[in-house]
N, C-alpha and C. Protein backbone atom coordinates (compact mmCIF):
# COMPACT_ATOMS: atom_id res chain seq x y z
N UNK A 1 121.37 117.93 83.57
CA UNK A 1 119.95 118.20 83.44
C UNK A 1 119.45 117.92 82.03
N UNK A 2 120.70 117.60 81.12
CA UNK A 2 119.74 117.76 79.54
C UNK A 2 119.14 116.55 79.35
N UNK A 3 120.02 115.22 80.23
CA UNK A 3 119.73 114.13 80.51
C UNK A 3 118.35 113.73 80.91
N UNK A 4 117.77 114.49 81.84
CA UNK A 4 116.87 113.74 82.19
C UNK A 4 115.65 115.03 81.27
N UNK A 5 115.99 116.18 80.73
CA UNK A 5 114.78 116.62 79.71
C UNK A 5 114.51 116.11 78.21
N UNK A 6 116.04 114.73 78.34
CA UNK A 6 115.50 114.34 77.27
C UNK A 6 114.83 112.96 77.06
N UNK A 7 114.96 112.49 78.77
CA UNK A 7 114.10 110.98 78.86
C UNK A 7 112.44 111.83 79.61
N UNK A 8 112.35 112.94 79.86
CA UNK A 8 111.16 113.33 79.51
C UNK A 8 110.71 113.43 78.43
N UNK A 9 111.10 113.84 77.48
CA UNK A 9 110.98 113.80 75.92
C UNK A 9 109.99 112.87 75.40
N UNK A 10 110.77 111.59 76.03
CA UNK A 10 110.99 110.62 75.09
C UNK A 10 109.40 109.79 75.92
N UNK A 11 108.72 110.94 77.04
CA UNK A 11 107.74 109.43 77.50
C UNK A 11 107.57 109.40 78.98
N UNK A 12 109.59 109.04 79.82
CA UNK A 12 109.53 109.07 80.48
C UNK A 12 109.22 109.62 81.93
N UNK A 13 108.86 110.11 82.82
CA UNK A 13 108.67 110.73 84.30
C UNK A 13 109.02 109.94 85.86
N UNK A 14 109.60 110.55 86.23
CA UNK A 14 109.82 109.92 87.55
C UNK A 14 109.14 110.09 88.16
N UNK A 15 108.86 108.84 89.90
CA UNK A 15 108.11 108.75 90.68
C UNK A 15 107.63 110.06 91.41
N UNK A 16 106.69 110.60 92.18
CA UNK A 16 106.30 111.49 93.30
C UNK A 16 107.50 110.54 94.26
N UNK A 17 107.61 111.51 95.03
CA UNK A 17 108.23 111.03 96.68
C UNK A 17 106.82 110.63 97.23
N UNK A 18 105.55 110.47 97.06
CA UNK A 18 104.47 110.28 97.76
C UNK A 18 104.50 108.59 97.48
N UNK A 19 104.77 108.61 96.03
CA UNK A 19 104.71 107.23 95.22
C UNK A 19 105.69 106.52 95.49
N UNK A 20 106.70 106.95 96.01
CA UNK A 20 107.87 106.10 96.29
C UNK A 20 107.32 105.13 97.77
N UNK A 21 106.99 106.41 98.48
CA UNK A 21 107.11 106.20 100.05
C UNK A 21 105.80 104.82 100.15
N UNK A 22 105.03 104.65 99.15
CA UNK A 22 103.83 103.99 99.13
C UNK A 22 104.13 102.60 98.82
N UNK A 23 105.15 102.41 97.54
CA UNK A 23 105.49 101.52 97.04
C UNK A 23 106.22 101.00 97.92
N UNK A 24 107.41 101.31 98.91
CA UNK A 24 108.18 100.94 99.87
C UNK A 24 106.82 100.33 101.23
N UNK A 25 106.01 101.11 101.40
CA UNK A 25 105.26 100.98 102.42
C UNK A 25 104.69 99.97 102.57
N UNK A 26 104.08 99.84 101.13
CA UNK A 26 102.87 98.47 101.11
C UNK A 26 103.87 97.29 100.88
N UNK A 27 104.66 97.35 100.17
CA UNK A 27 105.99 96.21 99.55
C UNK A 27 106.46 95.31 100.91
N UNK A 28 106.46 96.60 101.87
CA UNK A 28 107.13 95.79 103.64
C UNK A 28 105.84 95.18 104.09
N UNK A 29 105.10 96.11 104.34
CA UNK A 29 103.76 95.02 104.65
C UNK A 29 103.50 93.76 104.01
N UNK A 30 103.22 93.92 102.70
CA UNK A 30 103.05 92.49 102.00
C UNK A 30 103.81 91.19 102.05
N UNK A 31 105.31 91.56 102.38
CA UNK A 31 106.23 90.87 102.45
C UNK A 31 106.22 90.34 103.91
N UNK A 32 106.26 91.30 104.94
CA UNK A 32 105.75 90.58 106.03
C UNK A 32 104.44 89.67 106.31
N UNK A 33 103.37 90.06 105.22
CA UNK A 33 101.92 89.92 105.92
C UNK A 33 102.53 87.72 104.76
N UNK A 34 103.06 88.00 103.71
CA UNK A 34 103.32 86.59 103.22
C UNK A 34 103.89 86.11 104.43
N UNK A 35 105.29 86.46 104.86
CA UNK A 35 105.70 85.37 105.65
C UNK A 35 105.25 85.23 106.61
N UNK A 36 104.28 86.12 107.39
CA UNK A 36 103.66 85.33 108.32
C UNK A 36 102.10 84.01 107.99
N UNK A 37 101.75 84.47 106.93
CA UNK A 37 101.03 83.58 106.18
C UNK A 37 101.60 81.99 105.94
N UNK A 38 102.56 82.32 105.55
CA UNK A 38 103.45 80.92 105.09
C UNK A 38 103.73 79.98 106.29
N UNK A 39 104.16 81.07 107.39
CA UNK A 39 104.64 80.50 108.74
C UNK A 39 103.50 79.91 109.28
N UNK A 40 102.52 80.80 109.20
CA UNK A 40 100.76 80.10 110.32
C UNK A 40 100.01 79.22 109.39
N UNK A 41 100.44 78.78 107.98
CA UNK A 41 99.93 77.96 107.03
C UNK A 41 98.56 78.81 106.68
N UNK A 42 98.05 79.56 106.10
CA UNK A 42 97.01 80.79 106.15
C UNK A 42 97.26 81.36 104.79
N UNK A 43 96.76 80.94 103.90
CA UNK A 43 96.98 80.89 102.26
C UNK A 43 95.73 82.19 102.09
N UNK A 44 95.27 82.80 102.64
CA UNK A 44 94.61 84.19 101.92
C UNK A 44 95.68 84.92 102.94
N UNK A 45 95.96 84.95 103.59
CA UNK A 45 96.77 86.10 103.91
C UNK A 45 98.04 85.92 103.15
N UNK A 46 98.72 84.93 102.85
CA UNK A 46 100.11 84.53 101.94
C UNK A 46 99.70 85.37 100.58
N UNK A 47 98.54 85.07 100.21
CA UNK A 47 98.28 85.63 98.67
C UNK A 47 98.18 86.83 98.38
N UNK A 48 97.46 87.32 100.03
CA UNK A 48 97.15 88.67 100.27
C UNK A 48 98.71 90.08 100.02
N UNK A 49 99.49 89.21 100.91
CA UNK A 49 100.85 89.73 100.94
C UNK A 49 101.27 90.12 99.20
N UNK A 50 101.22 88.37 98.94
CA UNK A 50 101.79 88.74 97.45
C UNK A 50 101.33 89.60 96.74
N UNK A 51 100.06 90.13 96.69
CA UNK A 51 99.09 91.01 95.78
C UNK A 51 99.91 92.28 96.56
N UNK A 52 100.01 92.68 97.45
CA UNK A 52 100.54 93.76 98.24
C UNK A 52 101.64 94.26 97.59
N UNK A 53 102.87 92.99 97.42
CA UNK A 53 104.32 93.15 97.21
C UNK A 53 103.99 93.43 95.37
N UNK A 54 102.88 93.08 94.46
CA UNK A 54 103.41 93.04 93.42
C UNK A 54 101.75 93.96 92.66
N UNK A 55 101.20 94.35 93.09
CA UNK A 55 100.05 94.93 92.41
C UNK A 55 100.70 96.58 92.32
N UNK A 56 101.37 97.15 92.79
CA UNK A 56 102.23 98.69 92.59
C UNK A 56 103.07 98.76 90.98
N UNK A 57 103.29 97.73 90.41
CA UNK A 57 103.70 97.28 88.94
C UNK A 57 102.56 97.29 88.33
N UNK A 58 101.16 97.50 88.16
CA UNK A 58 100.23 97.00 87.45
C UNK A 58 99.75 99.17 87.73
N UNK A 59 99.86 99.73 88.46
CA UNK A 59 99.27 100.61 88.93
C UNK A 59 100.19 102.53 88.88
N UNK A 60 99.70 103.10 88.48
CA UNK A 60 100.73 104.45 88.00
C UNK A 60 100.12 104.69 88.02
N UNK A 61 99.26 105.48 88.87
CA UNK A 61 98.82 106.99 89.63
C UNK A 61 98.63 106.86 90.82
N UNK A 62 99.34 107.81 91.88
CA UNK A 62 99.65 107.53 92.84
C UNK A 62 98.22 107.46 93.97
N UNK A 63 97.57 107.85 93.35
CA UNK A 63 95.71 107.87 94.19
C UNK A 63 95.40 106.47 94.34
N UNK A 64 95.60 106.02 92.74
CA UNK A 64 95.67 104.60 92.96
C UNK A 64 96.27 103.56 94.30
N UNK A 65 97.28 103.86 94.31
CA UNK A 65 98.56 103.20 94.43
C UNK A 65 98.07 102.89 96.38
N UNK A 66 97.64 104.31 96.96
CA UNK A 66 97.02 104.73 97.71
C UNK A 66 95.75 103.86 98.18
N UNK A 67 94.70 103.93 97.28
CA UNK A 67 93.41 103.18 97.13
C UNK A 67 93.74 101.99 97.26
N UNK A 68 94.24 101.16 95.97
CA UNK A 68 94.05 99.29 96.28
C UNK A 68 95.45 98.60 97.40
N UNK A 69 96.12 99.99 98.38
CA UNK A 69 97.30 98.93 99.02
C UNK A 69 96.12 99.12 100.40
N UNK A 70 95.35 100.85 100.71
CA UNK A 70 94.66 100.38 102.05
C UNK A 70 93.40 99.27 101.82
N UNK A 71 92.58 98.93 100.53
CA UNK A 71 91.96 97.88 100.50
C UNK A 71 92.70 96.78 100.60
N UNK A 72 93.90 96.04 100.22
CA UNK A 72 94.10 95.37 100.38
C UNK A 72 94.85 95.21 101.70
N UNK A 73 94.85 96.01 102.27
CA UNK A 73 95.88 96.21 103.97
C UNK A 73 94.36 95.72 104.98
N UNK A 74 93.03 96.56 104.54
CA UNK A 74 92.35 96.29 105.18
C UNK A 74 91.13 94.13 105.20
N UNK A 75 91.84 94.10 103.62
CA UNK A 75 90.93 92.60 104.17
C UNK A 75 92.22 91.36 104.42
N UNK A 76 93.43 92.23 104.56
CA UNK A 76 94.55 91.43 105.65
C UNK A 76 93.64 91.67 107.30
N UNK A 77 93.58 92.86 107.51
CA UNK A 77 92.72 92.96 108.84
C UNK A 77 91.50 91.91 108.99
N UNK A 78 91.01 91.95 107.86
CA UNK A 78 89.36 91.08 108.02
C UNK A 78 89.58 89.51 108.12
N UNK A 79 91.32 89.20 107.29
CA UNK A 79 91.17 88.04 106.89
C UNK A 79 92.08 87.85 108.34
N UNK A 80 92.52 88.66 108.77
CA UNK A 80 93.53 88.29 110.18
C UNK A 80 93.64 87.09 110.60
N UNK A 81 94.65 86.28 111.09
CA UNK A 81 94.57 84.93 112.20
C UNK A 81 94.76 85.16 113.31
């Protein structure tokens, strides 16, 4: 335990289990929503994916994290094929 009160110390904090489960969540979607993009030749949904799989690196608070994966889950819906 002194281990991890002293990479608190120093800055660090670990994920919520809310934040984990989100990052895993949207990461599978995106990754699926690319390859089916790639497969149906459909370059906003391919891009869409990628923003999915890699916008959770740009983002630390989990409200966030929350907010821009169902906007971006939902104009996969709008942009649907």
């Amino acid at each position: 335990m002194d281990e991890l009160k002293t990479i608190e110390d120093m800055g660090f904090t670990l994920p919520s289990p809310a934040y984990l489960f989100a990052l895993i969540l949207f990461g599978v979607i995106g990754f699926a929503a690319y390859r089916y993009g790639k497969k149906a030749s459909l370059p906003a949904i391919k891009w869409l994916g990628v923003a999915l799989m890699l916008y959770p690196y740009a983002v630390s608070e989990t409200w966030q994290l929350y907010a821009v994966g169902l906007a971006l889950c939902g104009a996969l819906y709008f942009w649907r094929g």
